[in-house]
N, C-alpha and C. Protein backbone atom coordinates (compact mmCIF):
# COMPACT_ATOMS: atom_id res chain seq x y z
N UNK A 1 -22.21 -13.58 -39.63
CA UNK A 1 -22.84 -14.59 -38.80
C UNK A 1 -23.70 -13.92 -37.74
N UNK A 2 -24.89 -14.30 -37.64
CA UNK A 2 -25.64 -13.94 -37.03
C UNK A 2 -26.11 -14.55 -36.06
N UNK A 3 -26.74 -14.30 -34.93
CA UNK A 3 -26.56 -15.58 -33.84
C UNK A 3 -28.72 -15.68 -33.98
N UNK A 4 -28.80 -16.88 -33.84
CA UNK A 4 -30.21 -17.21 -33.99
C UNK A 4 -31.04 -16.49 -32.83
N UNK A 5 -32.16 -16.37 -33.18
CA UNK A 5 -33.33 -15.33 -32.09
C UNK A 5 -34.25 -16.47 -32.06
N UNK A 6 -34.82 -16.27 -31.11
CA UNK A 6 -36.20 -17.27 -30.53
C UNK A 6 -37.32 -16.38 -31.29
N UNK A 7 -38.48 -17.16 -31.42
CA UNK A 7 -40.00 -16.69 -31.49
C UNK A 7 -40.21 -15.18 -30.84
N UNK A 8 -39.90 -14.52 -30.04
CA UNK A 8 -39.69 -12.84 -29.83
C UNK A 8 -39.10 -12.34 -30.80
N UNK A 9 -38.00 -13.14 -31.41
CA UNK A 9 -37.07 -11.95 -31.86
C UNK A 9 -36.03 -11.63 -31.51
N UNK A 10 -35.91 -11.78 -29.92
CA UNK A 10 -34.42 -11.92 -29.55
C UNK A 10 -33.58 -12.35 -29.66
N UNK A 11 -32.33 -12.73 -29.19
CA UNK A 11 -30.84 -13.25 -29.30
C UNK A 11 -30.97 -14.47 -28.58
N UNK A 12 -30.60 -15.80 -28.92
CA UNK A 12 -30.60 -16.65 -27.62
C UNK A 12 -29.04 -16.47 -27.43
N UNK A 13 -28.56 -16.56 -26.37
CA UNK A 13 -27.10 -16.75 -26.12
C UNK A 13 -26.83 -18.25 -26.47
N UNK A 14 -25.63 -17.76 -26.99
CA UNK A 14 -25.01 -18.78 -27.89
C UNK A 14 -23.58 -19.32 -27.39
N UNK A 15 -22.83 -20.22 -27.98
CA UNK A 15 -21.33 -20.23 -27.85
C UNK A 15 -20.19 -19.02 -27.48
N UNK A 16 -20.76 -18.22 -28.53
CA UNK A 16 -20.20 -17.19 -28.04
C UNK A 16 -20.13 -16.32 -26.68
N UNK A 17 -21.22 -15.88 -26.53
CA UNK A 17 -21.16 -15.52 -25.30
C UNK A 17 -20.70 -16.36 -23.84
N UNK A 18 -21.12 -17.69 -23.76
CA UNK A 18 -20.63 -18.75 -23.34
C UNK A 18 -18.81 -18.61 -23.05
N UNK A 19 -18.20 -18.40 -24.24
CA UNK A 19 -16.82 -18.45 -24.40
C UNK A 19 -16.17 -16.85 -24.19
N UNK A 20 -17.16 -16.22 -23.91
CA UNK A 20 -16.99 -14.72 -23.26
C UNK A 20 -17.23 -14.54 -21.72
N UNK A 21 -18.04 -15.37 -21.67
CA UNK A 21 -17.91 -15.34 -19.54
C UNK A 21 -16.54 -16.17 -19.57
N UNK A 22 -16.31 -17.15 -19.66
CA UNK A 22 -15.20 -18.57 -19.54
C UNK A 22 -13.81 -17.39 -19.75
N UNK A 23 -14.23 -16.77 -20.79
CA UNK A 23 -12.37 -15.60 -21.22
C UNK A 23 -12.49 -14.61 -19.68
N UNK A 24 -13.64 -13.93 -19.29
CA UNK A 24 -13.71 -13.07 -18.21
C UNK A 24 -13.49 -13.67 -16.97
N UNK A 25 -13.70 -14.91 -16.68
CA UNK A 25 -13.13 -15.42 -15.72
C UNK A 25 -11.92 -16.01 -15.69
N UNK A 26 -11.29 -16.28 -16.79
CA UNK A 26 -9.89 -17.02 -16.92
C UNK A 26 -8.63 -15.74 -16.24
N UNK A 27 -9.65 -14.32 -17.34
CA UNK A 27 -8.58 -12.99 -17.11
C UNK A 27 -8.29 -12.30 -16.09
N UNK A 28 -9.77 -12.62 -15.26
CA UNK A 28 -9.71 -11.93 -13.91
C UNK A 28 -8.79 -12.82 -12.64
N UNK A 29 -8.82 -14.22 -12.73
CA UNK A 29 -8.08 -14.58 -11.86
C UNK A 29 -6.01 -14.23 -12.20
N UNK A 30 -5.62 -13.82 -13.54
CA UNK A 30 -4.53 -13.48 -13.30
C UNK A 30 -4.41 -11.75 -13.27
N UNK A 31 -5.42 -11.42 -13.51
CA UNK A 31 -4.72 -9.36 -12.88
C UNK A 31 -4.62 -9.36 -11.49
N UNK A 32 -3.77 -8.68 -11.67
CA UNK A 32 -3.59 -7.98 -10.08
C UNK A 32 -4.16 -6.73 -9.79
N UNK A 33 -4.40 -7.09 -8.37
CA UNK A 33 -5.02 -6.42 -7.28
C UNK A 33 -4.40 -5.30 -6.64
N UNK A 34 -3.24 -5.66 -6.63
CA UNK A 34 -2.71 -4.16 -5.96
C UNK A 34 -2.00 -3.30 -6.78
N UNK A 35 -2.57 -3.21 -7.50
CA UNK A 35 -2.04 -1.96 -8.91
C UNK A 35 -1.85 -0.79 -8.25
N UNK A 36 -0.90 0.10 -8.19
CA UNK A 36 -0.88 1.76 -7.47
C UNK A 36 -1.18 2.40 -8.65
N UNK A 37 -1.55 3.78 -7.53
CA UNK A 37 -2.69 4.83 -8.45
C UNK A 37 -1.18 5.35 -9.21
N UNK A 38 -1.33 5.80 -10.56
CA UNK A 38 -0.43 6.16 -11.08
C UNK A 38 -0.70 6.74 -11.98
N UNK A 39 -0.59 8.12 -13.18
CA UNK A 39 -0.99 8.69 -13.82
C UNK A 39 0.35 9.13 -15.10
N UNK A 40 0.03 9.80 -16.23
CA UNK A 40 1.46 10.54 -17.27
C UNK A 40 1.45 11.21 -16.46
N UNK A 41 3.49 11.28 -16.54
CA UNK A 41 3.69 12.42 -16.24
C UNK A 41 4.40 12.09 -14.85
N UNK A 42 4.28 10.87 -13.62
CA UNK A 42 4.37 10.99 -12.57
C UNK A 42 5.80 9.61 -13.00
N UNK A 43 7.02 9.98 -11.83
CA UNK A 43 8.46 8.83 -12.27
C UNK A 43 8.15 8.00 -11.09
N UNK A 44 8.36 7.08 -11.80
CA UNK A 44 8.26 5.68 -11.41
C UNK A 44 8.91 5.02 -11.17
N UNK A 45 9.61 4.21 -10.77
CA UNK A 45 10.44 2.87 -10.34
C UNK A 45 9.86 1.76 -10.11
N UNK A 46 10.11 1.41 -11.79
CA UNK A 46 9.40 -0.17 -11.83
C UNK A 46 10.69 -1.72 -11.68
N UNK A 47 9.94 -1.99 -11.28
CA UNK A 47 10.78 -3.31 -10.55
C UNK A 47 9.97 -4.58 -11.45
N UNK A 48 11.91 -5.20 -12.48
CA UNK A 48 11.15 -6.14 -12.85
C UNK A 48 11.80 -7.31 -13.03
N UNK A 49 11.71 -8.46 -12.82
CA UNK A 49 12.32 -9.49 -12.49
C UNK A 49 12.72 -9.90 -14.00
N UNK A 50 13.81 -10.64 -13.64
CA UNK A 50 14.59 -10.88 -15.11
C UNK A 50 15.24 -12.36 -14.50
N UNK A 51 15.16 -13.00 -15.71
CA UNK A 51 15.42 -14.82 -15.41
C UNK A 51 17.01 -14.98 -15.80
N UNK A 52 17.95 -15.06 -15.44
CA UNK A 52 19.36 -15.62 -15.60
C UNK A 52 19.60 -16.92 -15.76
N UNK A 53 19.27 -17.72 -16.73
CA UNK A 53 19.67 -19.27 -16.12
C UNK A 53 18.81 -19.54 -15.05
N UNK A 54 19.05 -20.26 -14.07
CA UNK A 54 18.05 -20.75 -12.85
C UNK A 54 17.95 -19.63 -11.71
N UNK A 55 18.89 -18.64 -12.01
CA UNK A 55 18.40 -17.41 -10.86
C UNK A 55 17.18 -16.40 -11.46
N UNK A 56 16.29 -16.17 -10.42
CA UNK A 56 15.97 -14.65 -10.80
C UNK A 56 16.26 -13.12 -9.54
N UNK A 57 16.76 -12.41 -10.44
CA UNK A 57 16.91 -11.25 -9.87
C UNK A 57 15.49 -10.05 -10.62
N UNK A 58 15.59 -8.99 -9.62
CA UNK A 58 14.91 -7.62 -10.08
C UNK A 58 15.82 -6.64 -10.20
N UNK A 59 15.48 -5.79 -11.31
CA UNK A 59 16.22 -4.58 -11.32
C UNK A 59 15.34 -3.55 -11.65
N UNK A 60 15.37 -2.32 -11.61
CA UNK A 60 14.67 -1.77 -11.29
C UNK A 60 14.86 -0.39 -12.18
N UNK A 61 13.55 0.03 -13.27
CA UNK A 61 13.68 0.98 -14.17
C UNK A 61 13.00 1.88 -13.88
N UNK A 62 13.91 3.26 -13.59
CA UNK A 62 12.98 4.44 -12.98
C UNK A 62 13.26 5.08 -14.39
N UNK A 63 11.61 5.99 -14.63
CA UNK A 63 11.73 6.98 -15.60
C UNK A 63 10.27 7.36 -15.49
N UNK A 64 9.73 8.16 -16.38
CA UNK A 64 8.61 9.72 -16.69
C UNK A 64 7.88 8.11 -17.01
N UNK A 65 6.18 8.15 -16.68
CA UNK A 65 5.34 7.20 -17.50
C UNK A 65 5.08 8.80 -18.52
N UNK A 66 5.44 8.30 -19.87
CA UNK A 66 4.91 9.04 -20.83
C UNK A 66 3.43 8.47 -21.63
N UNK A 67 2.81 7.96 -21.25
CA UNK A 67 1.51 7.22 -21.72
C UNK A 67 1.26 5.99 -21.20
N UNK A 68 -0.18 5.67 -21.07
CA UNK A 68 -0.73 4.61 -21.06
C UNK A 68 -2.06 4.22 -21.99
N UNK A 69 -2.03 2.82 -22.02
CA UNK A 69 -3.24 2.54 -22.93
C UNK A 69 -3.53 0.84 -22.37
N UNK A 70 -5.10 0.77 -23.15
CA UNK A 70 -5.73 -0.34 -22.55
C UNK A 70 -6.43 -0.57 -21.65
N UNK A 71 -7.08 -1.25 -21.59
CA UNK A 71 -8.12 -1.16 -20.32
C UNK A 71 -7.76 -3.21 -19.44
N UNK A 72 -8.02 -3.33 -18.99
CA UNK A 72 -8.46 -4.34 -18.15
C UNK A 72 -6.93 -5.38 -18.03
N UNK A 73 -6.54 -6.44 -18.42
CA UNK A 73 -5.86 -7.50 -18.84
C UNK A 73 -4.75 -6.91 -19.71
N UNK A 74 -5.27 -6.08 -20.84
CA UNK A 74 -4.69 -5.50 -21.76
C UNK A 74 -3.68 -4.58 -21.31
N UNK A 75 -3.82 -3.77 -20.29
CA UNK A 75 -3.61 -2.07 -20.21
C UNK A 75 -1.99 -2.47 -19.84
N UNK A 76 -1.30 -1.47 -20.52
CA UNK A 76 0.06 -1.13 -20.68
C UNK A 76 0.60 0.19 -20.25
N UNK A 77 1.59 0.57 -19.79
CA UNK A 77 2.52 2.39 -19.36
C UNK A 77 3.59 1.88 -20.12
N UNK A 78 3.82 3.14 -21.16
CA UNK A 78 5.47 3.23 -21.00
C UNK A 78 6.04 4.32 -20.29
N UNK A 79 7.62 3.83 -20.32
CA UNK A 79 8.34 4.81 -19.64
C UNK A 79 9.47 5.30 -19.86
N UNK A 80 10.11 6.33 -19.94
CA UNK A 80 10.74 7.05 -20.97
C UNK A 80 11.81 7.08 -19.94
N UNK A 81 13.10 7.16 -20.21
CA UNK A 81 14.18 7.57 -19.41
C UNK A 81 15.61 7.84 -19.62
N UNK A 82 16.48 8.51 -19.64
CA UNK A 82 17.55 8.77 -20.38
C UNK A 82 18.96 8.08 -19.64
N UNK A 83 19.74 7.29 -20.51
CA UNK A 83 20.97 6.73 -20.30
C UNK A 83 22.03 7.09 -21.15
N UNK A 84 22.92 7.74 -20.52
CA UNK A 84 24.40 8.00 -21.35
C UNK A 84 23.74 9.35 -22.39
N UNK A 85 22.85 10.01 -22.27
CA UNK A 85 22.59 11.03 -22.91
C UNK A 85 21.70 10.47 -24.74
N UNK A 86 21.39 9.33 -24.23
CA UNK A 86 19.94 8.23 -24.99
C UNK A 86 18.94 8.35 -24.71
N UNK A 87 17.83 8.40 -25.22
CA UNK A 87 16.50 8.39 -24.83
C UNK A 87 16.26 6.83 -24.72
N UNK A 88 15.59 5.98 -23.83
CA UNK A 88 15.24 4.61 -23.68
C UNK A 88 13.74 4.72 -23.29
N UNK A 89 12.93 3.88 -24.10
CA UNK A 89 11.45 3.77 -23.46
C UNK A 89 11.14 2.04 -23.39
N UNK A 90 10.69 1.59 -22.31
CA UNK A 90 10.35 0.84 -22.27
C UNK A 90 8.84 0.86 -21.85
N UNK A 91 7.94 -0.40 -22.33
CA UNK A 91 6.22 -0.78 -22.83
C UNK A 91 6.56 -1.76 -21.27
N UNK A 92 5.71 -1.80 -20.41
CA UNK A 92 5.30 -2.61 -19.46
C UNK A 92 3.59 -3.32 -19.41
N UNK A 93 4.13 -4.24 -19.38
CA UNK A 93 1.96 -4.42 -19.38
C UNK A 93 1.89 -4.58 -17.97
N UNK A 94 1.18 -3.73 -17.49
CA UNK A 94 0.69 -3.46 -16.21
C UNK A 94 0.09 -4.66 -15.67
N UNK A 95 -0.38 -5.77 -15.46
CA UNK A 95 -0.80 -6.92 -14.91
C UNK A 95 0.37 -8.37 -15.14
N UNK A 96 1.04 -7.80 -15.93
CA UNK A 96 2.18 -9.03 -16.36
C UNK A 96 2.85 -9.48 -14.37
N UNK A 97 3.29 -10.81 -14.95
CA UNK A 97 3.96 -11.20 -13.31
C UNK A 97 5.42 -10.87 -13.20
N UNK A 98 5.78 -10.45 -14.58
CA UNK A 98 7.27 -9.99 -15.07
C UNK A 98 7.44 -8.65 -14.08
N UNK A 99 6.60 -7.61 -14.07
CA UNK A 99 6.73 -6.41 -13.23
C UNK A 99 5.94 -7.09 -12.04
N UNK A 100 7.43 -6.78 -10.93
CA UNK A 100 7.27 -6.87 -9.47
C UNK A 100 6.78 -6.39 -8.99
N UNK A 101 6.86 -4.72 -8.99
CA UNK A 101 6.77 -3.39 -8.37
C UNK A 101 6.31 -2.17 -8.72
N UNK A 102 5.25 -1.38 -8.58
CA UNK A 102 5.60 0.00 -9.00
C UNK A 102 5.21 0.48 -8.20
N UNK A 103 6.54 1.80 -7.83
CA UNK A 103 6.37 3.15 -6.32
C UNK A 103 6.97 3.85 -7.45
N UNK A 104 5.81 5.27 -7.00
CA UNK A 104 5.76 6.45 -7.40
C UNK A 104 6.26 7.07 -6.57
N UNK A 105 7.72 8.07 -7.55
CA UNK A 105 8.71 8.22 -6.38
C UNK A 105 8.40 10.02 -6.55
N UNK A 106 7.48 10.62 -8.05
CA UNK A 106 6.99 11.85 -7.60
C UNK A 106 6.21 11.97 -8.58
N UNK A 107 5.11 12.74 -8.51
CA UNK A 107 3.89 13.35 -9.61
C UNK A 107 4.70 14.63 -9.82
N UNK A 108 4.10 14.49 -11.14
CA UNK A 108 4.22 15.64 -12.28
C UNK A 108 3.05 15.96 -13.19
N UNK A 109 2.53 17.14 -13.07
CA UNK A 109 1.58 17.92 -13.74
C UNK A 109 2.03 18.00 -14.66
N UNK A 110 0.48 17.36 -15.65
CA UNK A 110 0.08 17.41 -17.17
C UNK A 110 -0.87 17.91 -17.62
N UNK A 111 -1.16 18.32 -18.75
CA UNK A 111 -2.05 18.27 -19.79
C UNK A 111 -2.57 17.81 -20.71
N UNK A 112 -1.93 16.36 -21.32
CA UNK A 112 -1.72 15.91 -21.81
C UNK A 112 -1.63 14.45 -21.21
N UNK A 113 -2.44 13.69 -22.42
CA UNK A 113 -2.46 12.36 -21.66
C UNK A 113 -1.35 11.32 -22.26
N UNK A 114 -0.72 11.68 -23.46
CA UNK A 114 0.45 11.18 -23.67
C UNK A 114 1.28 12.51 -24.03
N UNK A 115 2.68 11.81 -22.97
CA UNK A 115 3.98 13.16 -23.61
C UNK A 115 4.88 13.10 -24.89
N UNK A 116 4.60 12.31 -25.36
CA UNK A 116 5.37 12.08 -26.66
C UNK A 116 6.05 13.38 -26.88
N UNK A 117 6.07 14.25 -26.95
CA UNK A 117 6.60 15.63 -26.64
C UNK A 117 8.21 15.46 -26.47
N UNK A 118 8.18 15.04 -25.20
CA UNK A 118 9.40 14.54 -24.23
C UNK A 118 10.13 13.63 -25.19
N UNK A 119 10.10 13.02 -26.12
CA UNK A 119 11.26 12.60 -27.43
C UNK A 119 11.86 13.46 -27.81
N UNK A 120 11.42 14.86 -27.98
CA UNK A 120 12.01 15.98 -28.74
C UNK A 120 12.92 16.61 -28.01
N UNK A 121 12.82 16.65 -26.60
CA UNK A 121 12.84 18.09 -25.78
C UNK A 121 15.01 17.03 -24.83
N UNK A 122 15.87 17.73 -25.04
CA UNK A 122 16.81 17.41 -24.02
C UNK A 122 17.49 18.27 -22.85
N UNK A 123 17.91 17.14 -21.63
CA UNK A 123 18.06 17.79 -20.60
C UNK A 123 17.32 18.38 -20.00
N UNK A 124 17.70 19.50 -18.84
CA UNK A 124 16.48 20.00 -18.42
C UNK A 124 14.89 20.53 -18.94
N UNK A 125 14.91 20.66 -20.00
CA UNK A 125 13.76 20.70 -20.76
C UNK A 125 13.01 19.83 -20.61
N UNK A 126 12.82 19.03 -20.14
CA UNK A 126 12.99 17.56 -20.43
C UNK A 126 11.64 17.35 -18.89
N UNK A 127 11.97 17.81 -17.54
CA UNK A 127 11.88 18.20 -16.16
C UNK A 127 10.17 18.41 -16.54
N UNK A 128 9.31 18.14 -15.51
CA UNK A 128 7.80 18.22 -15.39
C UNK A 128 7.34 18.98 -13.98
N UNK A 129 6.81 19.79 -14.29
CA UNK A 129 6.60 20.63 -12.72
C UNK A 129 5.69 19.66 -11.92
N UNK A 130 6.35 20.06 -10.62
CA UNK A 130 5.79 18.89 -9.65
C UNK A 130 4.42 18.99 -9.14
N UNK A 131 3.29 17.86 -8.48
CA UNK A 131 2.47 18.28 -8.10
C UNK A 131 3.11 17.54 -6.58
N UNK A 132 3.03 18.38 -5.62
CA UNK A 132 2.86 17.66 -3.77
C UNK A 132 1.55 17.79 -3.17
N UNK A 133 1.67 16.50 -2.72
CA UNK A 133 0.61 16.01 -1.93
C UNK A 133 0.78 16.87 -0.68
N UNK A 134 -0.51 17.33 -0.07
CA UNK A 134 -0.60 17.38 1.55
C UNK A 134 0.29 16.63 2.33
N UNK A 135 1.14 16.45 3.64
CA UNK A 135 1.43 15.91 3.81
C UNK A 135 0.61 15.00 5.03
N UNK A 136 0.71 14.00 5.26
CA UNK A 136 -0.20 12.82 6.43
C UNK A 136 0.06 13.27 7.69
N UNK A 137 1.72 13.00 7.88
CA UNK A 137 2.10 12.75 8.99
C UNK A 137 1.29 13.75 9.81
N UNK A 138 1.42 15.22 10.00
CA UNK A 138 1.14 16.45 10.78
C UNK A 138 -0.27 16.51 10.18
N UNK A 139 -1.39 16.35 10.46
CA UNK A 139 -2.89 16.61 10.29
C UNK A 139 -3.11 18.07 10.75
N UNK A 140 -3.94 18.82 9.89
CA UNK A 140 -4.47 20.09 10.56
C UNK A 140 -4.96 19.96 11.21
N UNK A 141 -5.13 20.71 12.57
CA UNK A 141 -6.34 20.76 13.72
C UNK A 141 -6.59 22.13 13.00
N UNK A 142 -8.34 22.53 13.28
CA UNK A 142 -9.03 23.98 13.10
C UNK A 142 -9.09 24.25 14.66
N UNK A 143 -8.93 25.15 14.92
CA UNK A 143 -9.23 25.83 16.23
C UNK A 143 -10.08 25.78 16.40
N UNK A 144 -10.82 25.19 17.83
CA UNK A 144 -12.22 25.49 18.41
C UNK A 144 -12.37 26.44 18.90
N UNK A 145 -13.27 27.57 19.40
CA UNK A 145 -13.36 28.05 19.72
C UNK A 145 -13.59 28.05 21.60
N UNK A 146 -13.31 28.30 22.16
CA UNK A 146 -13.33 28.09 23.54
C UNK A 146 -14.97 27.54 24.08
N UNK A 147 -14.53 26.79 24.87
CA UNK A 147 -16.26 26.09 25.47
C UNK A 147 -16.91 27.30 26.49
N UNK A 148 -16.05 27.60 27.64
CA UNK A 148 -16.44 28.82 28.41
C UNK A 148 -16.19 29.98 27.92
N UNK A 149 -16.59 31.17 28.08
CA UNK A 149 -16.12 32.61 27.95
C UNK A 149 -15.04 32.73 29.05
N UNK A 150 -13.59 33.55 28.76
CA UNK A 150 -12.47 33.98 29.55
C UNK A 150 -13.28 34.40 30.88
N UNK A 151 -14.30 35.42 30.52
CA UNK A 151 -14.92 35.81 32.10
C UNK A 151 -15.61 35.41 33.28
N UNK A 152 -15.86 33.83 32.98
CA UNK A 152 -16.44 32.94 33.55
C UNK A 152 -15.57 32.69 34.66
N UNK A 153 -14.65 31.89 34.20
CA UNK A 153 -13.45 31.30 34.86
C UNK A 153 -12.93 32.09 36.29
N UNK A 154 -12.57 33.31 35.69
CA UNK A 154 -11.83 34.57 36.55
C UNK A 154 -12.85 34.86 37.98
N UNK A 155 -14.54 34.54 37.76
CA UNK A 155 -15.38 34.84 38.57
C UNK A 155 -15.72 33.58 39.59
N UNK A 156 -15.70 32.42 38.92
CA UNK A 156 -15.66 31.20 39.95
C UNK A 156 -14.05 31.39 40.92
N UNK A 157 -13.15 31.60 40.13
CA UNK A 157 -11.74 31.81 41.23
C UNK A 157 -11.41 32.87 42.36
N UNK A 158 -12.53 34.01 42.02
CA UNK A 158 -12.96 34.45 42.53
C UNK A 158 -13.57 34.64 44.22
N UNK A 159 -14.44 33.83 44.28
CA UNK A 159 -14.98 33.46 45.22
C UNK A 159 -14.19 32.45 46.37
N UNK A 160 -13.54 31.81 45.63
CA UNK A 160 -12.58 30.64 45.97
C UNK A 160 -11.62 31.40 47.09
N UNK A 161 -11.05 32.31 46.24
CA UNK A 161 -9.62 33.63 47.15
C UNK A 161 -10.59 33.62 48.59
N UNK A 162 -11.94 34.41 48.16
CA UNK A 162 -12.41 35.10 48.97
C UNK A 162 -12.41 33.66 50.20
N UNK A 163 -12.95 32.98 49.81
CA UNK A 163 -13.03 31.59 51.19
C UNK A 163 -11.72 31.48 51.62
N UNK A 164 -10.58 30.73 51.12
CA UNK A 164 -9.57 31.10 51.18
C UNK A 164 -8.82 32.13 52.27
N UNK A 165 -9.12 33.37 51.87
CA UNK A 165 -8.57 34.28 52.48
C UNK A 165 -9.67 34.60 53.92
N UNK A 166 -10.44 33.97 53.91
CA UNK A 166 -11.35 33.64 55.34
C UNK A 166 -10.84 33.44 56.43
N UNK A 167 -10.17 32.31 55.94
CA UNK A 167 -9.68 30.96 57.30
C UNK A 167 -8.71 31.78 57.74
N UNK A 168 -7.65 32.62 56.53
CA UNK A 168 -6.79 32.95 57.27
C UNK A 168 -6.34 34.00 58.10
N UNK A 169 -7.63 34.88 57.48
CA UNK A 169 -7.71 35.87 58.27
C UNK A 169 -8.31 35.70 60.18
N UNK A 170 -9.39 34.41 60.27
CA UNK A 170 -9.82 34.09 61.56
C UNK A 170 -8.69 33.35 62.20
N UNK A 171 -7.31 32.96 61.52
CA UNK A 171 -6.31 32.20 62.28
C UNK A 171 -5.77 33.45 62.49
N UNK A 172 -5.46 34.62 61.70
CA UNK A 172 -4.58 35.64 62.38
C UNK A 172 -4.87 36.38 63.53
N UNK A 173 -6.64 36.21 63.58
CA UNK A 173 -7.08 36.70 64.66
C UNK A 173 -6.82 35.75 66.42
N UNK A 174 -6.80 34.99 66.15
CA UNK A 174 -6.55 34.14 67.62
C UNK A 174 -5.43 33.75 67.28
């Protein structure tokens, strides 16, 4: 199917495209906005609400994101994590309203944009060398270098003694 062209030659927009703005605006009003920066490789603690009957509670699944995929609406992390000496991965779709939360509780340096690896490997093997951030709190200051020269100072105080030691020498005299 081909979509009809005008007298140029071109494309007129059609239904289709029509029903492609209408999908881009339907999708954008449910992603979310405050997505954290998050990368493979870095453990996570995802927080995700679970329906009981008429309660809902969150509980909360920390483990390695071993991959992500998808772009926009679509885009998904899983996350790999071990229970009772089990490997468990769970698929999150990153914009779902099901996941509450995600804090990155540490980065880990990769090479690799999926670890699939990490199925094979147990126990400490298992461990991703860390990357640390700078820390905020304490900011570097660079040293300035001084505004006056040391020898400045010493020569204005100087003069000062000398007045100083004026008065008191004309009070010792009378």
């Amino acid at each position: 199917m081909t979509e009809p062209a005008d007298a140029a030659g071109r494309r007129r927009p059609g239904r289709h495209t029509v029903s492609q703005e209408l999908m881009n605006k339907a999708v954008a009003s449910s992603m979310k906005s405050d997505v954290p920066q998050f990368e493979v490789g870095d453990t996570v603690n995802v927080s995700v609400r679970i329906v009981e009957g008429d309660k809902e509670r969150i509980q909360v699944f920390t483990g390695v994101v071993i991959g992500r995929r998808g772009s926009g609406i679509q885009e998904t992390f899983t996350v790999r994590r071990i229970v009772n000496k089990q490997g468990v991965e769970r698929i999150f779709p990153l914009h779902s309203p099901k996941v509450a939360d995600i804090d990155v509780v540490r980065s880990g340096k990769t090479r690799r944009a999926k670890l699939y690896y990490l199925r094979d490997r147990v126990g400490k093997a298992t461990r991703l060398r860390e990357i640390r951030a700078e820390r905020k709190s304490a900011p570097v200051v660079p040293e300035s270098p001084p505004e006056e020269p040391i020898d400045e100072p010493a020569e204005e105080t100087a003069p000062a003694e000398t007045q100083a030691e004026a008065p008191s020498a004309e009070e010792s005299k009378e």
